[in-house]
N, C-alpha and C. Protein backbone atom coordinates (compact mmCIF):
# COMPACT_ATOMS: atom_id res chain seq x y z
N UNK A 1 -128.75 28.52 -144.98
CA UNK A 1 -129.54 28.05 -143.86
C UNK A 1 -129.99 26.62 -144.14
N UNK A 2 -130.23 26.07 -143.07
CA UNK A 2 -130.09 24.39 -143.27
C UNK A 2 -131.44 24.17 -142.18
N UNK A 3 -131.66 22.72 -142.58
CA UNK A 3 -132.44 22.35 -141.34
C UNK A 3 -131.74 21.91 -139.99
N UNK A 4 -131.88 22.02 -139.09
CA UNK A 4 -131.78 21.60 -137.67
C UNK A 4 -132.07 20.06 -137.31
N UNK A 5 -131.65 19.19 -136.31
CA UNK A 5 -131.72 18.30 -136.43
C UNK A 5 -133.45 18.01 -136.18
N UNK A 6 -134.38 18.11 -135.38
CA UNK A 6 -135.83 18.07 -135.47
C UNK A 6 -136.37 18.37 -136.80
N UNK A 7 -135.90 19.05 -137.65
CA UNK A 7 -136.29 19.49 -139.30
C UNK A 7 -135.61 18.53 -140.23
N UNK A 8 -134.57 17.92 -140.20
CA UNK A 8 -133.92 16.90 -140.78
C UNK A 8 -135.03 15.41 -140.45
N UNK A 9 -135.44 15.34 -139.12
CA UNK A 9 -136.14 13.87 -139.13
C UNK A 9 -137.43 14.12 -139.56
N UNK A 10 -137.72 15.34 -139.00
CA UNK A 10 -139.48 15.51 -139.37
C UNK A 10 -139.47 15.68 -141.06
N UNK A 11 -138.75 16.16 -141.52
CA UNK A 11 -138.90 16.09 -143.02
C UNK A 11 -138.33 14.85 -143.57
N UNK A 12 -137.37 13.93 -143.38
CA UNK A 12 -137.27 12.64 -143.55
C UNK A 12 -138.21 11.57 -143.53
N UNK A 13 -138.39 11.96 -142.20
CA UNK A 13 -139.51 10.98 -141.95
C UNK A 13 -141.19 10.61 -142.60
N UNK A 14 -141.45 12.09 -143.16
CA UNK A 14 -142.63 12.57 -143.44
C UNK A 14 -142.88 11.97 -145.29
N UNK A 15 -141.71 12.56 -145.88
CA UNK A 15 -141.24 11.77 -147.13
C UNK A 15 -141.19 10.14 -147.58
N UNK A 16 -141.25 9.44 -145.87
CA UNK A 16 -141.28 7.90 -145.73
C UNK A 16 -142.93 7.91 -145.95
N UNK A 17 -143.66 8.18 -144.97
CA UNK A 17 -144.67 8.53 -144.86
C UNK A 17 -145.87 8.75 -146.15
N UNK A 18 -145.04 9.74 -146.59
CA UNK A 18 -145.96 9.79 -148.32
C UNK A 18 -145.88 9.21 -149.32
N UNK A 19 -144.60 7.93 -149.09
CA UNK A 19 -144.21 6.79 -149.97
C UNK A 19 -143.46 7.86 -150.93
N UNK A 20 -142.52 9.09 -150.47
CA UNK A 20 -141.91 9.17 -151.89
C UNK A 20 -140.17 8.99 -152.08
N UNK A 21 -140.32 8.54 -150.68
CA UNK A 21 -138.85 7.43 -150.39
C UNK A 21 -139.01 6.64 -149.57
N UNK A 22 -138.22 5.19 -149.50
CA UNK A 22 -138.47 4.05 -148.33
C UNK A 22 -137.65 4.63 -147.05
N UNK A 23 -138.00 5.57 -146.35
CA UNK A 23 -137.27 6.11 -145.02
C UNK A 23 -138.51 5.61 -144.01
N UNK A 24 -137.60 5.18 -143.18
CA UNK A 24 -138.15 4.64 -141.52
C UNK A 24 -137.05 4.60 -140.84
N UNK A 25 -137.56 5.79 -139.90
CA UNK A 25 -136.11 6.03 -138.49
C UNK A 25 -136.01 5.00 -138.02
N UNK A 26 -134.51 5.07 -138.00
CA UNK A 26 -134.39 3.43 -137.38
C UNK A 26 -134.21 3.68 -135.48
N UNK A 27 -134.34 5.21 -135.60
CA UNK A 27 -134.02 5.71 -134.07
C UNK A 27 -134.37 6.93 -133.62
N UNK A 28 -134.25 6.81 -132.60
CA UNK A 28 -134.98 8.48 -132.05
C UNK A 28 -134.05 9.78 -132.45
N UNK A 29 -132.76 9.16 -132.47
CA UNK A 29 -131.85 10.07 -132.52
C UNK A 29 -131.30 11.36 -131.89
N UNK A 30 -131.16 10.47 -130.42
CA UNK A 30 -131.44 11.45 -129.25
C UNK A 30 -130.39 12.96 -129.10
N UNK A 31 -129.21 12.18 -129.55
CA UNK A 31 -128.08 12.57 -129.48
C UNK A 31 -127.98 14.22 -130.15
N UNK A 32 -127.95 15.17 -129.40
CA UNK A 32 -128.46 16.83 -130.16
C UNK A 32 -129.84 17.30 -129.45
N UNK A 33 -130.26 16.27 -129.25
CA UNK A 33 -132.06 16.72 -129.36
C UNK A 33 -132.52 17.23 -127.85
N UNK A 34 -133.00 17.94 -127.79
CA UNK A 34 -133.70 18.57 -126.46
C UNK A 34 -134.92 18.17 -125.78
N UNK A 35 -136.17 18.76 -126.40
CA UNK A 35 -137.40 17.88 -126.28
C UNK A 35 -137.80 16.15 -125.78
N UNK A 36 -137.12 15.53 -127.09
CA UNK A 36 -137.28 14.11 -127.12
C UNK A 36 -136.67 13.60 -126.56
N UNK A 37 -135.17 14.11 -126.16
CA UNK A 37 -134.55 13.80 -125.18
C UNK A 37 -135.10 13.81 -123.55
N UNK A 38 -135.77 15.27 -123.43
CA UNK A 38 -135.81 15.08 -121.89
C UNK A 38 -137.02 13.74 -121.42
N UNK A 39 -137.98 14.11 -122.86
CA UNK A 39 -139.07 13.17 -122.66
C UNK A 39 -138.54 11.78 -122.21
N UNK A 40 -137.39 11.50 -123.25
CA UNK A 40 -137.01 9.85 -122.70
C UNK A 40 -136.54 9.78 -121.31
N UNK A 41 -136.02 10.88 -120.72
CA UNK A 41 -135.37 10.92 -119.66
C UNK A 41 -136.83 10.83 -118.55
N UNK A 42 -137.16 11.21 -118.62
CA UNK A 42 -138.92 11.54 -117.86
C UNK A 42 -139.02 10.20 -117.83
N UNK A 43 -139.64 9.89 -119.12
CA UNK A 43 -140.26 7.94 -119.61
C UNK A 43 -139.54 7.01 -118.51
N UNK A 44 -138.32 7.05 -118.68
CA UNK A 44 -137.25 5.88 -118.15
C UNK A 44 -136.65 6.09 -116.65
N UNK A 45 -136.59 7.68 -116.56
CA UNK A 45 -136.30 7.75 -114.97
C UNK A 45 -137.14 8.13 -114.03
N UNK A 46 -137.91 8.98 -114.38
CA UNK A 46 -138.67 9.56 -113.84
C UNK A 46 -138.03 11.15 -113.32
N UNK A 47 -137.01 11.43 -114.51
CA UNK A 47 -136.39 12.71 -113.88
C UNK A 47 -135.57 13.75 -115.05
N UNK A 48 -135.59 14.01 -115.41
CA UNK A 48 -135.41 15.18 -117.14
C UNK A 48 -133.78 15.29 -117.25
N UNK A 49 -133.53 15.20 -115.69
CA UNK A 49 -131.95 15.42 -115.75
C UNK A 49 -131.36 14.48 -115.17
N UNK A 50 -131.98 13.24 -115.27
CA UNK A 50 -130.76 11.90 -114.80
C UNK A 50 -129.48 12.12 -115.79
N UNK A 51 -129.08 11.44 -115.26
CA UNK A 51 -127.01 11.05 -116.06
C UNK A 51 -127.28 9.90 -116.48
N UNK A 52 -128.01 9.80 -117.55
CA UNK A 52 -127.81 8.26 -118.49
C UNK A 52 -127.86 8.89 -120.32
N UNK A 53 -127.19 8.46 -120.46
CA UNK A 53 -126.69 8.61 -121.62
C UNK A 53 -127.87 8.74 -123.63
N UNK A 54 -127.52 9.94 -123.98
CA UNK A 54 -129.22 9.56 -125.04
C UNK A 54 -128.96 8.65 -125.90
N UNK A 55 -127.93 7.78 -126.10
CA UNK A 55 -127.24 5.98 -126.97
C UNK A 55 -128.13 5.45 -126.00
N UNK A 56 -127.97 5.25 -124.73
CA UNK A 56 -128.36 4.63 -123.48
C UNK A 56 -130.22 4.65 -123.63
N UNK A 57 -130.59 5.69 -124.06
CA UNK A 57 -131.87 5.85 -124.30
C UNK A 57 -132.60 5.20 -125.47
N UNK A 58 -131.81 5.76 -126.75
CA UNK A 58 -132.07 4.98 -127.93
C UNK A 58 -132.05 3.80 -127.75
N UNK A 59 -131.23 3.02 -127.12
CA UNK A 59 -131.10 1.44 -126.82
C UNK A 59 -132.78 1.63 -126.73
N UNK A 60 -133.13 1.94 -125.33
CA UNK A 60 -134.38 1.64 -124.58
C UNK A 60 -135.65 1.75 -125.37
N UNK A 61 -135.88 3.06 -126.20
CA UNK A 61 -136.42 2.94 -127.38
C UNK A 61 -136.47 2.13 -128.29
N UNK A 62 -135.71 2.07 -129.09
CA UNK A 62 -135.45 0.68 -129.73
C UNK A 62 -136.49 -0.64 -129.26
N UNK A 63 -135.72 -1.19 -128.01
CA UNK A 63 -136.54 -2.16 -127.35
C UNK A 63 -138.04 -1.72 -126.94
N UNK A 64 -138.31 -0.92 -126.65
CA UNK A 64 -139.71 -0.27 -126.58
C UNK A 64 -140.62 -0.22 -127.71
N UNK A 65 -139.79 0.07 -128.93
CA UNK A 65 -140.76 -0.30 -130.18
C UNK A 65 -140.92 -1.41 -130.74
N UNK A 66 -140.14 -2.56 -129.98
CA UNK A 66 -140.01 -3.47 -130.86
C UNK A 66 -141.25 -4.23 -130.22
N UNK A 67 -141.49 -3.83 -129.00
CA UNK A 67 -143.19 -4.03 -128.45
C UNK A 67 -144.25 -3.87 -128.89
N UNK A 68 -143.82 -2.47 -129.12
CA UNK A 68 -144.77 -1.33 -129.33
C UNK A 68 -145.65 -1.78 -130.92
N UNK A 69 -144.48 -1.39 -131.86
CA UNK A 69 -144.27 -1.77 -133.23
C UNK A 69 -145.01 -0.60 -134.11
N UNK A 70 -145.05 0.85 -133.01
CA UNK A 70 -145.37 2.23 -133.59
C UNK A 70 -144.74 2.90 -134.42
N UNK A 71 -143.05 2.65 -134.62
CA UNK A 71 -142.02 3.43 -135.20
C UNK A 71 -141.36 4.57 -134.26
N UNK A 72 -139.89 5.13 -134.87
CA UNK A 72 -139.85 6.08 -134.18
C UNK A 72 -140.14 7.38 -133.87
N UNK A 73 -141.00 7.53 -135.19
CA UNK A 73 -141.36 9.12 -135.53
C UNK A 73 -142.29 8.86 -134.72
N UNK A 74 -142.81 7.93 -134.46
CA UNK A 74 -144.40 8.39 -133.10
C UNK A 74 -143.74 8.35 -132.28
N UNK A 75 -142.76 7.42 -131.08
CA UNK A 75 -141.86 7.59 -130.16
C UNK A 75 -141.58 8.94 -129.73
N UNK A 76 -140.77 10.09 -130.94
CA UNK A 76 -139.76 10.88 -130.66
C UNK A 76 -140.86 11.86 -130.66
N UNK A 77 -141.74 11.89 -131.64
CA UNK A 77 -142.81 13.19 -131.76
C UNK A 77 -143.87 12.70 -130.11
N UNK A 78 -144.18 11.76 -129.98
CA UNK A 78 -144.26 11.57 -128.95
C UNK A 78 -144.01 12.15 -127.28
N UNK A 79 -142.53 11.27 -127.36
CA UNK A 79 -141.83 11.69 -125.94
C UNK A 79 -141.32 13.55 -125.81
N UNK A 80 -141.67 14.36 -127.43
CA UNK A 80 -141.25 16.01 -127.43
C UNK A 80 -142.51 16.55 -126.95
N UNK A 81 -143.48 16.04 -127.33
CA UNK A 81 -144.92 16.88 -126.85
C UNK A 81 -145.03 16.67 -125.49
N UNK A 82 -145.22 15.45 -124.80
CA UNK A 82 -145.36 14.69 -123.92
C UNK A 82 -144.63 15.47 -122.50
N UNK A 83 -143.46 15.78 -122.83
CA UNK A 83 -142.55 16.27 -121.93
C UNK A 83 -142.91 17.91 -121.69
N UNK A 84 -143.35 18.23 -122.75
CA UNK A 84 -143.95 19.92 -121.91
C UNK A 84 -144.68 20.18 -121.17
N UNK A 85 -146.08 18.92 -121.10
CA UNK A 85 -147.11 19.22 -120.11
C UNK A 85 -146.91 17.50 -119.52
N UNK A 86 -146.11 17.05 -118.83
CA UNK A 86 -146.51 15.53 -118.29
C UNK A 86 -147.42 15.23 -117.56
N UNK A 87 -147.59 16.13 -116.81
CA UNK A 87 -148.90 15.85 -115.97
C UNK A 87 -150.09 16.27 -116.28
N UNK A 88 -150.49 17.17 -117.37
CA UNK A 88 -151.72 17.48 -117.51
C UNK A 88 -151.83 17.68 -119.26
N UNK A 89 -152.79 16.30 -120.12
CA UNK A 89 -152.95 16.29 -121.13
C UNK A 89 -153.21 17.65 -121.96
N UNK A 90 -152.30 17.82 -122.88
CA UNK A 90 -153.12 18.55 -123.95
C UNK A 90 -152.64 18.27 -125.29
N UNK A 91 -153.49 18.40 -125.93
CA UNK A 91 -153.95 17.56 -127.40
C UNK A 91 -153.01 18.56 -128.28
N UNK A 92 -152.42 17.68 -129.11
CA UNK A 92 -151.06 18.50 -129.96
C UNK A 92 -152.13 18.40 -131.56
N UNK A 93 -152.23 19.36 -131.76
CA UNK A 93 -152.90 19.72 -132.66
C UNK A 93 -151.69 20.12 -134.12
N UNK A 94 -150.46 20.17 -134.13
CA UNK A 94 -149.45 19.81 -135.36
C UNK A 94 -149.23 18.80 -136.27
């Protein structure tokens, strides 16, 4: 049994995080992903199931952080919570 791709970044990423490797997503890594995916799709279209591509997304991300200058693990953990309740806040307590 292996990790899944959401268990591959969240444990990657987290390891950057505690300084006990130099890891920083360089991307959302939409490509597989469900959650973070639809979220970007929400963010950028305003619709979960547009036809634009999750490369097409990462682009947009990308350029979004380079604003931002949050990283992508806030982005992707982000746009996965974000997308279950969009219209009505609730506080992700994970």
């Amino acid at each position: 049994m292996g990790f899944g791709r959401l268990g591959r970044f969240d444990f990657l990423t987290m390891l950057g995080k505690l300084g006990v490797a130099p890891i920083e997503a360089g991307s959302a890594y939409l490509v597989g992903a469900t959650g973070p995916l639809r979220g970007a799709r929400l963010l950028f279209t305003n619709n979960v199931k547009a036809k634009i591509s999750p490369r097409e997304l990462d682009d947009r991300l990308n350029k979004l952080d380079s604003y931002l200058e949050v990283g992508m693990q806030v982005l992707e953990d982000s746009l996965c919570n974000w997308q279950k309740s969009p219209r009505k806040f609730i506080s992700f307590k994970g």
